[in-house]
Protein backbone atom coordinates (compact mmCIF):
# COMPACT_ATOMS: atom_id res chain seq x y z
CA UNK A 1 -95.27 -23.91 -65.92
CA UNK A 2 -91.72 -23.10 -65.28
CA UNK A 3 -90.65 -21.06 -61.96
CA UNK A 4 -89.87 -17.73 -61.86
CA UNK A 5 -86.00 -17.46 -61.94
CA UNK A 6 -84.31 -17.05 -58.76
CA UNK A 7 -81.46 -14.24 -59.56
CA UNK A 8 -78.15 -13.79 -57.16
CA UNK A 9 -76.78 -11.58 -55.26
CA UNK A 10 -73.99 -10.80 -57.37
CA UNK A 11 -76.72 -11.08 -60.97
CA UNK A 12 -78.70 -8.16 -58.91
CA UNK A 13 -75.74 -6.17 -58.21
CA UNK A 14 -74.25 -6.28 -61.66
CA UNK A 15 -77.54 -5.10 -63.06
CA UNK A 16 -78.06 -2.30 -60.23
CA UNK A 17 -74.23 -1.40 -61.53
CA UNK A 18 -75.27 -0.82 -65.26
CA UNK A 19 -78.62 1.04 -64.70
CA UNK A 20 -76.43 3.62 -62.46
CA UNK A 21 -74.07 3.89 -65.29
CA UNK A 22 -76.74 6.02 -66.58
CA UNK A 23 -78.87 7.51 -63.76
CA UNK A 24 -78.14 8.62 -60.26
CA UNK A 25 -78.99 7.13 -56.82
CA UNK A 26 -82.18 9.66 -56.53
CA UNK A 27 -83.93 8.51 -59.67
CA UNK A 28 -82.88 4.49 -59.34
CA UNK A 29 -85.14 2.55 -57.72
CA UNK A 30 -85.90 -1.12 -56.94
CA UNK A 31 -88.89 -0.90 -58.97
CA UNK A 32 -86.47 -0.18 -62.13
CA UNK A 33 -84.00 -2.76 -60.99
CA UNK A 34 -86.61 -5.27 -60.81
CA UNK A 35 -88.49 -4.75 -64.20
CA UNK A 36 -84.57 -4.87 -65.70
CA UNK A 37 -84.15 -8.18 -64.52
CA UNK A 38 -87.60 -8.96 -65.34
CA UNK A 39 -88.92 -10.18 -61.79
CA UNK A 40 -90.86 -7.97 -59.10
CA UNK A 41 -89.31 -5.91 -56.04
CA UNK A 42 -90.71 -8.45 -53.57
CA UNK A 43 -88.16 -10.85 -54.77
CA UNK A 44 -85.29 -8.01 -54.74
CA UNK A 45 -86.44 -7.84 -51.30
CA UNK A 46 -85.18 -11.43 -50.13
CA UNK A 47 -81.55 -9.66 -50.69
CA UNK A 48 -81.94 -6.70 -49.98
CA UNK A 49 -84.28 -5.58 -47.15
CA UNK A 50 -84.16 -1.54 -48.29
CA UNK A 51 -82.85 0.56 -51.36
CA UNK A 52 -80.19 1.98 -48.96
CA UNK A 53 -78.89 -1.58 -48.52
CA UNK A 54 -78.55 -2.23 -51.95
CA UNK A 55 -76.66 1.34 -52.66
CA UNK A 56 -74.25 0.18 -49.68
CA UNK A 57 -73.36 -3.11 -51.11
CA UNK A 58 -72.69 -1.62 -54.56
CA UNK A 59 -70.20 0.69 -52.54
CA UNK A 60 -69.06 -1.90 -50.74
CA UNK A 61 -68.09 -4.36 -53.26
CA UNK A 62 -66.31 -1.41 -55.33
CA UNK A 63 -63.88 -1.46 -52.01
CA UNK A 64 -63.57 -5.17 -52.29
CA UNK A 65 -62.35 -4.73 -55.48
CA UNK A 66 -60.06 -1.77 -54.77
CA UNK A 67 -58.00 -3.83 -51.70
CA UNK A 68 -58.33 -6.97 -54.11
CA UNK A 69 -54.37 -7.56 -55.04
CA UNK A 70 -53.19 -4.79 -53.01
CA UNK A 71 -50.15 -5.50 -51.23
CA UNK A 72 -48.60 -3.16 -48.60
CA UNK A 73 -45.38 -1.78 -49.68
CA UNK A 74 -42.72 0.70 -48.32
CA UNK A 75 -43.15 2.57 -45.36
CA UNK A 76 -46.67 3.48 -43.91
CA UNK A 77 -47.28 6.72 -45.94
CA UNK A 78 -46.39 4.91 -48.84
CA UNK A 79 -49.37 2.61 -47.86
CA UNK A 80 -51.84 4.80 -47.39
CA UNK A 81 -51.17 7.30 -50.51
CA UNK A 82 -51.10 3.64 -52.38
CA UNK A 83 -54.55 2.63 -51.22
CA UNK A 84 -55.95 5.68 -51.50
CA UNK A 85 -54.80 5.96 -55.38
CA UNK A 86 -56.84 2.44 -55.60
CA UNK A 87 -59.60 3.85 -53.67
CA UNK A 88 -59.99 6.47 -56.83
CA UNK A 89 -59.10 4.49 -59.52
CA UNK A 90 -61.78 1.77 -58.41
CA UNK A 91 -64.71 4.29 -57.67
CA UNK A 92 -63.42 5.59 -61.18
CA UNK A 93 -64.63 3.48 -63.35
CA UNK A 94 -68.15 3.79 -61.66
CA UNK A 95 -68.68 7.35 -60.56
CA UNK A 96 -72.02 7.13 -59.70
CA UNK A 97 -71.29 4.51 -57.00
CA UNK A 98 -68.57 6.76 -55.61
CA UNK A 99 -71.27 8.96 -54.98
CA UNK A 100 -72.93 6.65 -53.45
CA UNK A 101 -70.29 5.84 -51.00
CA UNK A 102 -69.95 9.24 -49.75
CA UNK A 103 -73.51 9.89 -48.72
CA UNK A 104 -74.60 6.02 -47.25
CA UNK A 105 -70.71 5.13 -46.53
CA UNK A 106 -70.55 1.25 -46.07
CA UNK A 107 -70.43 -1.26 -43.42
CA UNK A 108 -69.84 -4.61 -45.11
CA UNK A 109 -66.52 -6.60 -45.73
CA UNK A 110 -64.84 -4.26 -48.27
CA UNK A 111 -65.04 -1.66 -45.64
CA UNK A 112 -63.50 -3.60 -43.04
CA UNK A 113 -60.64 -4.21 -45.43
CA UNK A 114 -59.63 -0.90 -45.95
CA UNK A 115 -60.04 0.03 -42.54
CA UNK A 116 -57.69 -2.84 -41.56
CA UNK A 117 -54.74 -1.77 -43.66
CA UNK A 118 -55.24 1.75 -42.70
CA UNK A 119 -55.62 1.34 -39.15
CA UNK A 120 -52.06 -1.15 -38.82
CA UNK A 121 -50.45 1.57 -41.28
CA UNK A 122 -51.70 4.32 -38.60
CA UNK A 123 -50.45 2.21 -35.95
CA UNK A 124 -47.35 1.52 -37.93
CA UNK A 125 -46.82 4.69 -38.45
CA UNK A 126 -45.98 5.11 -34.32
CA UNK A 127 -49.07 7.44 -33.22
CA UNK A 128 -50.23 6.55 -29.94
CA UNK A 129 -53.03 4.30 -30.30
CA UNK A 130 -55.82 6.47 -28.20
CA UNK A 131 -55.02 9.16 -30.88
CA UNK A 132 -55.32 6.52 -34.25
CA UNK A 133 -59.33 6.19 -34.27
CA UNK A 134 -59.70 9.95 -34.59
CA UNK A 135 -57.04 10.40 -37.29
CA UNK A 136 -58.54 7.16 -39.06
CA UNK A 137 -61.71 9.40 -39.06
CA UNK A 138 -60.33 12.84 -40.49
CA UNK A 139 -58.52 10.75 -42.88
CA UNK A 140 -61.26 8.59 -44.33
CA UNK A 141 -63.36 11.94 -44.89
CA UNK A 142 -60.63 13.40 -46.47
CA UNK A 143 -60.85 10.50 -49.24
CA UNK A 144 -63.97 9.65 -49.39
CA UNK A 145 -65.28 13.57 -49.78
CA UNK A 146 -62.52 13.94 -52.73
CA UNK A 147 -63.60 11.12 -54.34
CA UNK A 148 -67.05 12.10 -54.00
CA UNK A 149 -66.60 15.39 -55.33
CA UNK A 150 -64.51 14.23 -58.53
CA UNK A 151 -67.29 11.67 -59.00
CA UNK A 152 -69.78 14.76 -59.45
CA UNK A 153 -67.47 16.11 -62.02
CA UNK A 154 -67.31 13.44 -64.11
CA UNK A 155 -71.03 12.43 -64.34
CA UNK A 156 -71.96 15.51 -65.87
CA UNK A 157 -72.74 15.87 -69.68
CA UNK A 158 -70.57 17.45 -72.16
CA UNK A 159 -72.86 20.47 -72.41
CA UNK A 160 -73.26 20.75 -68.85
CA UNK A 161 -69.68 20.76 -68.66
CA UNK A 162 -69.32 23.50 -71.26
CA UNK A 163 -72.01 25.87 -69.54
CA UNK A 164 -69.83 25.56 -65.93
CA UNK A 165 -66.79 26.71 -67.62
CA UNK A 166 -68.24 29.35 -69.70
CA UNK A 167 -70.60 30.28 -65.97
CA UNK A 168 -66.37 30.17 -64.21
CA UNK A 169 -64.96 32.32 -67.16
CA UNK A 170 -67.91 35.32 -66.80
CA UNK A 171 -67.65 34.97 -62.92
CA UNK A 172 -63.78 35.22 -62.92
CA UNK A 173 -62.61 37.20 -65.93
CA UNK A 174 -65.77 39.59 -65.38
CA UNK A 175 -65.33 40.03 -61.72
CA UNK A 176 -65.56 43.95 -60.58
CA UNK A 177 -61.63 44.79 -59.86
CA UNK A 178 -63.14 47.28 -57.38
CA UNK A 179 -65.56 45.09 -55.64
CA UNK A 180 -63.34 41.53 -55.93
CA UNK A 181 -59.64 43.21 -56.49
CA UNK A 182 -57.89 39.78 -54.73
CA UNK A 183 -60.00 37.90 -57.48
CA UNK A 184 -59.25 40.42 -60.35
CA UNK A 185 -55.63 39.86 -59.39
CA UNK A 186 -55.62 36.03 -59.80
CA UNK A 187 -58.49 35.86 -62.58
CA UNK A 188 -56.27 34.47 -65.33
CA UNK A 189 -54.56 31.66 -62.98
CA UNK A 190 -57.48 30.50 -60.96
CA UNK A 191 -58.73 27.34 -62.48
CA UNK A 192 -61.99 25.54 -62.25
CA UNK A 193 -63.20 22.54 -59.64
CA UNK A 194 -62.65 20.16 -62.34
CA UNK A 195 -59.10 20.81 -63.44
CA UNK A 196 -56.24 18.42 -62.37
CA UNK A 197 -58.04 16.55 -60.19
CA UNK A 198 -55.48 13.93 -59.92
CA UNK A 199 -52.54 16.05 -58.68
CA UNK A 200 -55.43 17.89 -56.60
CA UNK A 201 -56.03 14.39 -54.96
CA UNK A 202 -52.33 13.29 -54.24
CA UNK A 203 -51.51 17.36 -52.85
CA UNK A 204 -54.09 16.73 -50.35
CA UNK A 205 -53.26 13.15 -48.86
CA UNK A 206 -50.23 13.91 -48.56
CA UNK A 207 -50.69 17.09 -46.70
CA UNK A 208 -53.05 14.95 -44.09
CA UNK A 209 -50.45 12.40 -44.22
CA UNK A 210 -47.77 14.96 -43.28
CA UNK A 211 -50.17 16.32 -40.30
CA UNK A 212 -50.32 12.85 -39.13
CA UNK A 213 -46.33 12.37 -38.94
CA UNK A 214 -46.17 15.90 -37.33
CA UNK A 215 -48.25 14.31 -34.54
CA UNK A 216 -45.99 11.41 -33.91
CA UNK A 217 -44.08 11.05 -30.83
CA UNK A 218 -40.61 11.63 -31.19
């Protein structure tokens, strides 16, 4: 009788990459991973010692991939707003893992790449070094709670999508000029969460990058 296959790493990954294409992190499961690949949990288990494990390698490889080619150019805010553009663009194409990333975070060798280039850009940068760790910090929430956030956006369906705007429009354009008048005032030039995200994104790293020089010794 032939032997049950023995299934990789990377062969478990890829497949707990496609079933999230269409589900979220609450309803996936190892069960579901392992009757994709045909095999039992036990043997997902040799890998992967808990489902949070498995969530934080997905995230962690989608960093791998973000810092894989990227080469530090110009000056050290330059650097950053360049990696952090990657960051997006790589938990793009897999929303559902950016989401992922947010909540569990990751502690394997993708993260220790990006935290490399943006603790010698920090450094670079001329802040005093007992001040970098903590501005690593605000800055790494900053991107990893926008990307979050735009991941949310994008996983929802067409209709869902339809009923926020249409939920925005009543809230706004109905809103009670006497009871909301700074809200009646802006009504027709506030725009939803979801609108341009991307110049959203950029506005906001480089306003933390900004904060950072501000802090620099002169």
């Amino acid at each position: 009788m032939a032997g049950r296959r023995r299934w990789t790493t990377e062969e478990i990954l890829d497949t707990a990459a496609e079933l999230l294409r269409t589900s979220d992190a609450e309803s996936f499961s190892v069960r579901k991973l392992a009757a994709a690949l045909g095999t039992d949990s036990s043997s997902l288990y040799r890998h992967f010692r808990t489902k949070t494990e498995l969530l934080r390698a997905l995230a962690d490889r989608i960093l791998v991939s973000a810092v894989d080619g990227y080469r530090p150019e110009g000056d050290w805010k330059q650097r950053l707003t360049a990696l952090a553009l990657r960051l997006r663009e790589a938990f793009g194409t897999q929303p559902q893992i950016a989401a992922i990333w947010g909540r569990y975070a990751s502690g394997g060798h993708g993260s220790r790449l990006v935290m490399e280039q943006v603790l010698a850009a920090l450094r670079e940068a001329g802040l005093p070094d007992e001040e970098i760790p903590a501005r690593y910090h605000r800055l790494a929430i900053l991107i990893a709670a926008l990307i979050s956030a735009e991941a949310g956006v994008t996983t929802i369906t067409p209709e869902e999508r339809e009923q926020g705007l249409e939920l925005f429009r009543v809230a706004v354009l109905g809103a009670d000029p006497e009871r909301f008048p700074a809200l009646a005032h802006f009504a027709r030039d506030v725009r939803p969460l979801g609108a341009d995200r991307g110049a959203a994104f950029e506005e906001l790293i480089a306003a933390q990058l900004a904060d950072i020089e501000a802090a620099i010794p002169r």
